[in-house]
N, C-alpha and C. Protein backbone atom coordinates (compact mmCIF):
# COMPACT_ATOMS: atom_id res chain seq x y z
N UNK A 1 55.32 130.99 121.49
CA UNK A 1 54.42 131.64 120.57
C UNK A 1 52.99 131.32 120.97
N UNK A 2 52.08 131.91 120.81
CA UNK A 2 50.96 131.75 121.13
C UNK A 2 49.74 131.84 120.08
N UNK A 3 49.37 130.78 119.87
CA UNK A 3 48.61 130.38 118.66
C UNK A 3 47.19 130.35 118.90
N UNK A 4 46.44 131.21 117.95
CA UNK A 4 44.96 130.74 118.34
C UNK A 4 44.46 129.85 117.27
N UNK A 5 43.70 129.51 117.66
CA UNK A 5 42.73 128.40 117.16
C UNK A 5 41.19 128.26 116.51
N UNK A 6 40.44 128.70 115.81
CA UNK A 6 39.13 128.99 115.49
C UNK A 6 38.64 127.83 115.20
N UNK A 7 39.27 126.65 114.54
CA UNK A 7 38.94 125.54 113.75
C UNK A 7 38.58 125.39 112.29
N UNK A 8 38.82 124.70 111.15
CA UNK A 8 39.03 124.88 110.29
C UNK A 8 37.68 125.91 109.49
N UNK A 9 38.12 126.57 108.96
CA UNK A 9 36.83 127.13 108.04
C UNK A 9 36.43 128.66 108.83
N UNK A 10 36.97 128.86 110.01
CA UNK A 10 35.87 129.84 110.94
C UNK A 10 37.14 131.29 110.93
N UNK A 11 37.91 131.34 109.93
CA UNK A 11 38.23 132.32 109.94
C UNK A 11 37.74 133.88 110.24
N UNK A 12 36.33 133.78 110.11
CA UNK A 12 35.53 135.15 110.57
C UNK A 12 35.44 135.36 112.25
N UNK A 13 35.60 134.34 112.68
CA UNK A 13 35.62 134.24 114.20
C UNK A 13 37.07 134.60 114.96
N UNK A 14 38.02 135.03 113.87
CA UNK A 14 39.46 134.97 114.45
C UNK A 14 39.36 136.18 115.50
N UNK A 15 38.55 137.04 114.99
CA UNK A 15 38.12 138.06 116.06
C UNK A 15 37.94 137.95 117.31
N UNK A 16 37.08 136.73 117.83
CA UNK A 16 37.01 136.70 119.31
C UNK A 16 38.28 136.33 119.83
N UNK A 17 39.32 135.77 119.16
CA UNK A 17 40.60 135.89 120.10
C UNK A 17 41.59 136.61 120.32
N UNK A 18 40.90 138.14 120.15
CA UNK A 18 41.65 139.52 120.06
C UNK A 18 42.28 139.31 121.59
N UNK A 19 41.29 138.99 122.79
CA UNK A 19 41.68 139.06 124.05
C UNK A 19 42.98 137.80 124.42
N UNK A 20 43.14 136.88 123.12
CA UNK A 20 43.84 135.79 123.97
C UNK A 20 45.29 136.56 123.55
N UNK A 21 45.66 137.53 123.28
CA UNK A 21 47.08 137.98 122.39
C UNK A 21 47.57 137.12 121.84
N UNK A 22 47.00 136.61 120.56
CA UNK A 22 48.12 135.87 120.10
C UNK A 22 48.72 136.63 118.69
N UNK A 23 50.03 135.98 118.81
CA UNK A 23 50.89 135.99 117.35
C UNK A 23 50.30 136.03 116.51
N UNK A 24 49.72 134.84 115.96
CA UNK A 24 48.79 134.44 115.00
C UNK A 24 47.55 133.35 115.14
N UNK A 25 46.73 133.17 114.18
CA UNK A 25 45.30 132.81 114.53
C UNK A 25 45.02 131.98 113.08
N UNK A 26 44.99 130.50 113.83
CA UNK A 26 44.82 129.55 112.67
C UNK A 26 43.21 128.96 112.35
N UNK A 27 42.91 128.90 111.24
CA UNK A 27 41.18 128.64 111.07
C UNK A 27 41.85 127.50 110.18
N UNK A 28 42.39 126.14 110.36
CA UNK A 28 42.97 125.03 109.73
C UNK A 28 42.25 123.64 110.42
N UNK A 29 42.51 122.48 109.84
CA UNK A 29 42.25 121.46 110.77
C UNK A 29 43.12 121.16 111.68
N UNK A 30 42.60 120.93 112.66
CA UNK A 30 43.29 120.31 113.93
C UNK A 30 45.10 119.37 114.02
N UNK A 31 44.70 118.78 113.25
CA UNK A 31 45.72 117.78 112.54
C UNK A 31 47.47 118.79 112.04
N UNK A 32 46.74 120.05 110.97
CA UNK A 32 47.45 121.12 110.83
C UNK A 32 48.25 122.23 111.82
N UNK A 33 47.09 122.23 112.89
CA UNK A 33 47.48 122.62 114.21
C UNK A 33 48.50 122.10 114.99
N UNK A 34 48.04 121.01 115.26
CA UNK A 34 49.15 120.20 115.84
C UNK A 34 50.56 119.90 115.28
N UNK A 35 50.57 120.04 113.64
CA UNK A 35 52.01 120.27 113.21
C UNK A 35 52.65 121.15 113.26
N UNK A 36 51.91 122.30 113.96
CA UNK A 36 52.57 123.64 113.91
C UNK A 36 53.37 123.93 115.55
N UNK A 37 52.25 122.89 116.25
CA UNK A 37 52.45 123.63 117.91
C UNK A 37 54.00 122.63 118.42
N UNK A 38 54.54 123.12 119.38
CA UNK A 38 55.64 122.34 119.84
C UNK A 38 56.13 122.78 121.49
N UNK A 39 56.77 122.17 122.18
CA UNK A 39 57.21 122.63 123.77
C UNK A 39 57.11 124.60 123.59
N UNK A 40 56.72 125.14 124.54
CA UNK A 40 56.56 126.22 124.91
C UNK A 40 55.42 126.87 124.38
N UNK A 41 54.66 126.89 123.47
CA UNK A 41 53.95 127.33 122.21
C UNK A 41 52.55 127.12 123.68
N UNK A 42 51.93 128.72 123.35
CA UNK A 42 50.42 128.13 123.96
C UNK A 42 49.13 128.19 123.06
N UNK A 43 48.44 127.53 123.17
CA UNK A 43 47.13 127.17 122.06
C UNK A 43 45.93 127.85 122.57
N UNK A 44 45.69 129.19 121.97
CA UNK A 44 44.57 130.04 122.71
C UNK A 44 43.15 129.45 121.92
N UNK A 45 42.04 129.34 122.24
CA UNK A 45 40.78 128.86 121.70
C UNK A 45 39.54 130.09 123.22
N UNK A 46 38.57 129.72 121.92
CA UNK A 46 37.57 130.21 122.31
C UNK A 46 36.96 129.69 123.92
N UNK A 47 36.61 128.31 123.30
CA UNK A 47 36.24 127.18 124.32
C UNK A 47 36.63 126.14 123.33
N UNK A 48 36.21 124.94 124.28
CA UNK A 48 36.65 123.41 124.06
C UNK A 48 36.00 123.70 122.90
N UNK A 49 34.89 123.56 122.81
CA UNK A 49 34.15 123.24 121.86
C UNK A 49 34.74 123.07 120.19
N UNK A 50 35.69 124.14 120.31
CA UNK A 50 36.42 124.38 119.07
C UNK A 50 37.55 123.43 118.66
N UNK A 51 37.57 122.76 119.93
CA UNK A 51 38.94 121.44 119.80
C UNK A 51 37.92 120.05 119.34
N UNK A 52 37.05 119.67 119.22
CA UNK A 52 36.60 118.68 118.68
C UNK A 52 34.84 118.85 118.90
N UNK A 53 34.15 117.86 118.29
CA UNK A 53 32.71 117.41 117.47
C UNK A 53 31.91 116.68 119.39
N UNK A 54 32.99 115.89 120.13
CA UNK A 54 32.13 115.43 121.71
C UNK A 54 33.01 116.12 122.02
N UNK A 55 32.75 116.00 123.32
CA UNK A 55 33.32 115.89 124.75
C UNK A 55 34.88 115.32 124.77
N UNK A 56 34.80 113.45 124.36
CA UNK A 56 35.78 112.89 124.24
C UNK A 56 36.53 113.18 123.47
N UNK A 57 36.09 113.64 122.15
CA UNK A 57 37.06 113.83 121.29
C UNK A 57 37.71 115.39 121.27
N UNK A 58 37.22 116.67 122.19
CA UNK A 58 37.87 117.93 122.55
C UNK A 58 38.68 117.31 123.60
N UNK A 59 38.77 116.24 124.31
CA UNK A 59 39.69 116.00 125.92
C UNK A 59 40.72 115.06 125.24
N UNK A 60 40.60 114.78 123.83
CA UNK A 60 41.91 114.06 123.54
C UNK A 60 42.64 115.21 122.81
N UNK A 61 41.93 116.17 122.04
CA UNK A 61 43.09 117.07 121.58
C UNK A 61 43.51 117.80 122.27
N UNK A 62 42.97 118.12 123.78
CA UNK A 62 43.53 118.76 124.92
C UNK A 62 44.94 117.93 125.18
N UNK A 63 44.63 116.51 125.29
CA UNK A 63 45.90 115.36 125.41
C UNK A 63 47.04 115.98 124.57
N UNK A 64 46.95 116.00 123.36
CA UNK A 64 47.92 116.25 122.43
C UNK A 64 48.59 117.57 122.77
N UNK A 65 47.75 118.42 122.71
CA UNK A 65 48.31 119.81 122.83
C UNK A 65 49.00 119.33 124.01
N UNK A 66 48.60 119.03 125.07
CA UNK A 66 49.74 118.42 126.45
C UNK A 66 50.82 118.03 126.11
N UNK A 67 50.77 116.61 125.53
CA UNK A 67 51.78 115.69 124.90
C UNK A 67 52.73 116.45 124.13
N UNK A 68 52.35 117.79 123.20
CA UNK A 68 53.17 118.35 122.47
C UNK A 68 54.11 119.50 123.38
N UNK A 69 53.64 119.40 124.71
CA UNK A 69 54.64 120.31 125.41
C UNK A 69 53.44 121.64 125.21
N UNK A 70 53.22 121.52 125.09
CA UNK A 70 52.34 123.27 124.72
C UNK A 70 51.36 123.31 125.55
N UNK A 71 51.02 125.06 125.80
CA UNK A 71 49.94 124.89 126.80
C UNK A 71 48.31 124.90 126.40
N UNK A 72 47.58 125.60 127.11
CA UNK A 72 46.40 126.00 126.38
C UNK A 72 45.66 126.37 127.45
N UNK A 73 44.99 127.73 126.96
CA UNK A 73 44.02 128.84 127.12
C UNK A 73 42.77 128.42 126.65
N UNK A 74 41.56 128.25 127.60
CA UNK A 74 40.11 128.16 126.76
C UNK A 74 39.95 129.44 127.49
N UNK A 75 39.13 130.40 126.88
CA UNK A 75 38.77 131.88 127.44
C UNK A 75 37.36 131.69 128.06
N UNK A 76 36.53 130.97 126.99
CA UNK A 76 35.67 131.05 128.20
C UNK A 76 35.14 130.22 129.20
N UNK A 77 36.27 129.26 129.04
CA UNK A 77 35.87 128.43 130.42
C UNK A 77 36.99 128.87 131.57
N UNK A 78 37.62 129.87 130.88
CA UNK A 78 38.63 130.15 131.81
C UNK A 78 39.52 128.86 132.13
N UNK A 79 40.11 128.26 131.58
CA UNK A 79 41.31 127.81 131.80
C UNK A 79 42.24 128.29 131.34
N UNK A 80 43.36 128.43 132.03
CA UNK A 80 44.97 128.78 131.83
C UNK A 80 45.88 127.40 132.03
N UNK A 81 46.63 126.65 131.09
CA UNK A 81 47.53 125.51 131.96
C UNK A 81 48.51 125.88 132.03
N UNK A 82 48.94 127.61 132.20
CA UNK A 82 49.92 128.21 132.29
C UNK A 82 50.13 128.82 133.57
N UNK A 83 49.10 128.61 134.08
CA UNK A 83 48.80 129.49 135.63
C UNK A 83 48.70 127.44 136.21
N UNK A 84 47.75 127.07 135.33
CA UNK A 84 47.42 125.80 135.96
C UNK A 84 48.10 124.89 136.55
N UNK A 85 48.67 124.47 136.04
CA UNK A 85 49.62 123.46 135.21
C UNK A 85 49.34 122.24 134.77
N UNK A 86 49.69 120.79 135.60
CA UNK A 86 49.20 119.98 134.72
C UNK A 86 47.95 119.10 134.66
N UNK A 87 47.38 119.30 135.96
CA UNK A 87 46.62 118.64 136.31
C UNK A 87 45.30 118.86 135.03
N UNK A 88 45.13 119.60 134.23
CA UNK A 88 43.98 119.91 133.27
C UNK A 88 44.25 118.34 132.64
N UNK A 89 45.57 118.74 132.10
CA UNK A 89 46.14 117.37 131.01
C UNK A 89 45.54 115.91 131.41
N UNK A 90 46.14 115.87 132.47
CA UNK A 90 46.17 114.64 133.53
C UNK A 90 44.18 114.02 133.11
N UNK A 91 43.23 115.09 133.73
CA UNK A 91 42.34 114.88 133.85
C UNK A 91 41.83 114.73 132.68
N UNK A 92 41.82 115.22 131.65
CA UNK A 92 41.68 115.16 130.24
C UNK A 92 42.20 113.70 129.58
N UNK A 93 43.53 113.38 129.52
CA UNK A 93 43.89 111.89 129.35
C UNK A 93 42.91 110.83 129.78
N UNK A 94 42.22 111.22 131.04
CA UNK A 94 41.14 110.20 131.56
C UNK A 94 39.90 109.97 130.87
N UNK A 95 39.47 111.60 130.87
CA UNK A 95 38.14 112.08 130.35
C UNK A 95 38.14 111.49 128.75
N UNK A 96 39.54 111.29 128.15
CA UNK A 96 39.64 111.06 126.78
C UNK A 96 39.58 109.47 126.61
N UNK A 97 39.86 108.75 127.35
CA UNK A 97 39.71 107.09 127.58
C UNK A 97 38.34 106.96 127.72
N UNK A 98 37.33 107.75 128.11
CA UNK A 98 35.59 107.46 128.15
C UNK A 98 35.80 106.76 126.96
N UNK A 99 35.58 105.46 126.52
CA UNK A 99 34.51 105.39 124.99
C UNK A 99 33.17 105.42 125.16
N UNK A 100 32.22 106.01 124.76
CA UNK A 100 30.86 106.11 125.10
C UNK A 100 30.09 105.14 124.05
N UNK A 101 31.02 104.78 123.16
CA UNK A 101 29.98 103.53 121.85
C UNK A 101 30.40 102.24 123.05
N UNK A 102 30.84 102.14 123.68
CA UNK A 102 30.91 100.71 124.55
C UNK A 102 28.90 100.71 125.12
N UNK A 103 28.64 102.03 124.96
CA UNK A 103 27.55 101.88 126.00
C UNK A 103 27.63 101.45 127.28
N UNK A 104 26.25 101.36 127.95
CA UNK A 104 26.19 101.76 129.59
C UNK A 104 26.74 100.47 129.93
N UNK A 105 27.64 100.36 131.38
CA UNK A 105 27.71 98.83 131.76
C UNK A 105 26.81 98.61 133.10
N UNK A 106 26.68 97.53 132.83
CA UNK A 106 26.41 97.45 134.13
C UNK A 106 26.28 97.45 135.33
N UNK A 107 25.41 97.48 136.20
CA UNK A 107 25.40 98.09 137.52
C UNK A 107 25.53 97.68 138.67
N UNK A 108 25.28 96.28 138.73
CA UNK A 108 25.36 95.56 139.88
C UNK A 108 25.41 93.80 139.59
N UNK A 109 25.14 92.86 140.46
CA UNK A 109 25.17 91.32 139.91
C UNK A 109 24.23 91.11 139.07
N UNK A 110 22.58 91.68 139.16
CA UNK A 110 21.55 91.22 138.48
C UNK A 110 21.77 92.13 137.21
N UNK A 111 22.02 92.99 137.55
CA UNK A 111 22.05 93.98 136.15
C UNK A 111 22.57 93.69 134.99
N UNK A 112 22.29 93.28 133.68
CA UNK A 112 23.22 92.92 132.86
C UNK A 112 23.07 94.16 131.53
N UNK A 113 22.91 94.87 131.82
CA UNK A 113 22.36 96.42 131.23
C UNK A 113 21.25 95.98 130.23
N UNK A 114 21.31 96.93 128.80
CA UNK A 114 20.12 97.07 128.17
C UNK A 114 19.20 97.20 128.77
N UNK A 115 17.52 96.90 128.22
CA UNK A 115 16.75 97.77 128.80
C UNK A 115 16.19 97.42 129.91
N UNK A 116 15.41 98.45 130.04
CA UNK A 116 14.76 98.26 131.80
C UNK A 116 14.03 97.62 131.35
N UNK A 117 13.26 96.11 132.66
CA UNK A 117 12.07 95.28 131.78
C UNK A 117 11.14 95.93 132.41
N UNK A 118 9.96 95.29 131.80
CA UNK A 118 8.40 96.13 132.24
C UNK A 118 7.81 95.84 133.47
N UNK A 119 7.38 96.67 133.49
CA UNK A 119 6.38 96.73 134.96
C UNK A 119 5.57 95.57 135.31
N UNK A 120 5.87 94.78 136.16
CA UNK A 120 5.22 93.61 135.89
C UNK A 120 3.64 93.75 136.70
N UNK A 121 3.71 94.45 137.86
CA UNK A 121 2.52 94.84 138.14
C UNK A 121 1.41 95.95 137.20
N UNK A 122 2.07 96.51 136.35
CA UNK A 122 0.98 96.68 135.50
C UNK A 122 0.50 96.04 134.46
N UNK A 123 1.32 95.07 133.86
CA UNK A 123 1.21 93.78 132.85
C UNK A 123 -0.11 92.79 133.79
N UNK A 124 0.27 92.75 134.62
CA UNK A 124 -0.26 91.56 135.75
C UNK A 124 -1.81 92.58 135.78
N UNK A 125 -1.55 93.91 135.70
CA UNK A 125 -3.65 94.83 135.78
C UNK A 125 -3.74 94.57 134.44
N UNK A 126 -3.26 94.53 133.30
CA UNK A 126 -3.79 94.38 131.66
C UNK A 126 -4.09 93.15 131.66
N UNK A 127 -3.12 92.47 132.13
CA UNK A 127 -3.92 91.05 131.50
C UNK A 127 -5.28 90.47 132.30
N UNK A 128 -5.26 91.15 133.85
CA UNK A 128 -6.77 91.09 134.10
C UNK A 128 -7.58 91.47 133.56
N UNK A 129 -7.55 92.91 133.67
CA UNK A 129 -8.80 93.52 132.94
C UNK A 129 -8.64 92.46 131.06
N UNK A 130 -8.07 92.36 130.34
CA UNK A 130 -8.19 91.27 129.20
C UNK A 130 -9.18 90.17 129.88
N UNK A 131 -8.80 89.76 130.88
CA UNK A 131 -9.48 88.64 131.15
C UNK A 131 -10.80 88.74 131.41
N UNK A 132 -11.03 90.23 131.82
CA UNK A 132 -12.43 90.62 131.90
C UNK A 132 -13.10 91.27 131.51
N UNK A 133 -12.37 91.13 129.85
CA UNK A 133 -13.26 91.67 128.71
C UNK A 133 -12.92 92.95 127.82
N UNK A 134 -11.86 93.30 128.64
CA UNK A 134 -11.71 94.79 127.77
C UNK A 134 -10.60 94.40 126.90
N UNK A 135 -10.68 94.98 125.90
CA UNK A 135 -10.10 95.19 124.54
C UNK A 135 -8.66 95.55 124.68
N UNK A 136 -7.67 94.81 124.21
CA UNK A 136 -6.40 94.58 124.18
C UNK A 136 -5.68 96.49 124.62
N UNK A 137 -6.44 97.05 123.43
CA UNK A 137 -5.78 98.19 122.98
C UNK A 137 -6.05 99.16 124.87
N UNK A 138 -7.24 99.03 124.93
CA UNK A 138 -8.11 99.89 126.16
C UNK A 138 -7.60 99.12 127.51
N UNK A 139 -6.53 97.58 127.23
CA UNK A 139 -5.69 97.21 128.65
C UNK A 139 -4.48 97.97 128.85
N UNK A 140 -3.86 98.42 127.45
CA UNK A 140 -2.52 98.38 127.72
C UNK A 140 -2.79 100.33 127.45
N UNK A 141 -3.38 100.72 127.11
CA UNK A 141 -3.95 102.31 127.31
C UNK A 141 -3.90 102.70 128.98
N UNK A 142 -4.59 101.93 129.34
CA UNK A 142 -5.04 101.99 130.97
C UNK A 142 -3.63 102.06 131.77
N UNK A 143 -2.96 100.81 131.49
CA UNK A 143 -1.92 100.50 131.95
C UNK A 143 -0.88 100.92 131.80
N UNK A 144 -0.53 101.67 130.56
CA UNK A 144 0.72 102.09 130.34
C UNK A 144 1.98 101.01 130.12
N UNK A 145 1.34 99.80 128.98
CA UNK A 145 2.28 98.74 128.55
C UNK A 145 2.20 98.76 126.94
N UNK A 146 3.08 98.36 126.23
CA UNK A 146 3.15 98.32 125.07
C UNK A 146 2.11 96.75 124.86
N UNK A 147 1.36 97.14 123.33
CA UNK A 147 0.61 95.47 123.42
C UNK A 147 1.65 94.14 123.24
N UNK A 148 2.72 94.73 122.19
CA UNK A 148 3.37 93.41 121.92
C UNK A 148 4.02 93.20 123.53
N UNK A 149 4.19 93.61 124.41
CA UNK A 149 4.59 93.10 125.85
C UNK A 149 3.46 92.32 126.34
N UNK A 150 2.34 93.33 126.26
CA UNK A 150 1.22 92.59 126.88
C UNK A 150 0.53 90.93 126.54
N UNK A 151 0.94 90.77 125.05
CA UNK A 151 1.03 89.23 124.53
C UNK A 151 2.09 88.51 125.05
N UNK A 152 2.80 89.01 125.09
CA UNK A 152 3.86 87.88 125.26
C UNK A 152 3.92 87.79 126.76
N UNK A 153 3.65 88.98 127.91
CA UNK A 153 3.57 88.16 129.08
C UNK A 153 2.40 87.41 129.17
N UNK A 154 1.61 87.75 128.71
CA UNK A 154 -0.03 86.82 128.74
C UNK A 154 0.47 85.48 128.21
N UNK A 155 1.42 84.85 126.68
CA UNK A 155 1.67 84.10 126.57
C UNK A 155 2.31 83.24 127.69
N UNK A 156 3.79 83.77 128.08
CA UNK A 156 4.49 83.16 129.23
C UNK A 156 3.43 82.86 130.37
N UNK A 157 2.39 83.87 130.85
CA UNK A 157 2.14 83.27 131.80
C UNK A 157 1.24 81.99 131.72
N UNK A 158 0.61 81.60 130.40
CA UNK A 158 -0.10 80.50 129.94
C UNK A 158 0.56 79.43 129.99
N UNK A 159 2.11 79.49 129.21
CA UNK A 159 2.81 78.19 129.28
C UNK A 159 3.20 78.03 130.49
N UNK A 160 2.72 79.04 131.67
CA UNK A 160 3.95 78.45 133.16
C UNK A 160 2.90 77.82 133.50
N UNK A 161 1.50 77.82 133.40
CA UNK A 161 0.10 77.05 134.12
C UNK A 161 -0.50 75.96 133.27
């Protein structure tokens, strides 16, 4: 059977999946979807987009629809996993293991992520020109440093001398 998909609420949109032929055309939650689909059944959709809110979370309900034996049609990204086969799934299972709240890791030995630190050669021109008179605000203007940086390397470099 071949089921389309709009996502819950978008029943006015059932229209664009005139081209996927399906049986019938569900505007339900996802969750509902998936109790319906089973081995052979293909899941027609617009695009991903309509399978979940990210990225990660459309490449895990791609998973499921897999897992459930069923195929799936995005029209306009042009996928078929009926022509395809499985390799969409496969790659999707991966794409669906991203967690992106882990945030960035790190990159190398020194790297321990978070942020990039500051420019130390332009800290090192603010706190000259400070030293030679110009006004906190008109060092770190020039320079392109935030002031609370510009204190606190000016501090550190006081306590290293």
């Amino acid at each position: 059977m071949r089921i389309g998909y709009v996502g819950r609420g978008n029943a006015p949109r059932a229209a664009s999946l005139e081209s996927g032929r399906c049986d019938s055309v569900q505007a339900t939650s996802l969750s509902a979807l998936m109790a319906m689909v089973g081995p052979g059944d293909v899941v027609v959709v617009r695009n991903l987009a309509v399978l979940g809110s990210t990225a990660a979370s459309s490449a895990k309900a791609v998973v499921q629809i897999g897992n459930a034996g069923a195929e799936l049609v995005a029209l306009d990204e042009g996928i078929d996993t009926e022509l395809d086969g499985v390799s969409l799934f496969a790659h999707a299972a991966a794409f669906a293991a991203v967690n992106p709240a882990k945030g960035r890791k790190a990159q190398g030995p020194k790297d321990k992520g978070g942020r990039p630190k500051a420019d130390t050669t332009a800290l090192e021109r603010a706190a000259q020109m400070r030293a030679q008179g110009s006004t906190v605000e008109e060092a770190c203007g020039v320079c392109g440093v935030k002031r609370s940086t510009l204190y606190r390397f000016m501090k550190e470099a006081a306590a290293d001398t």
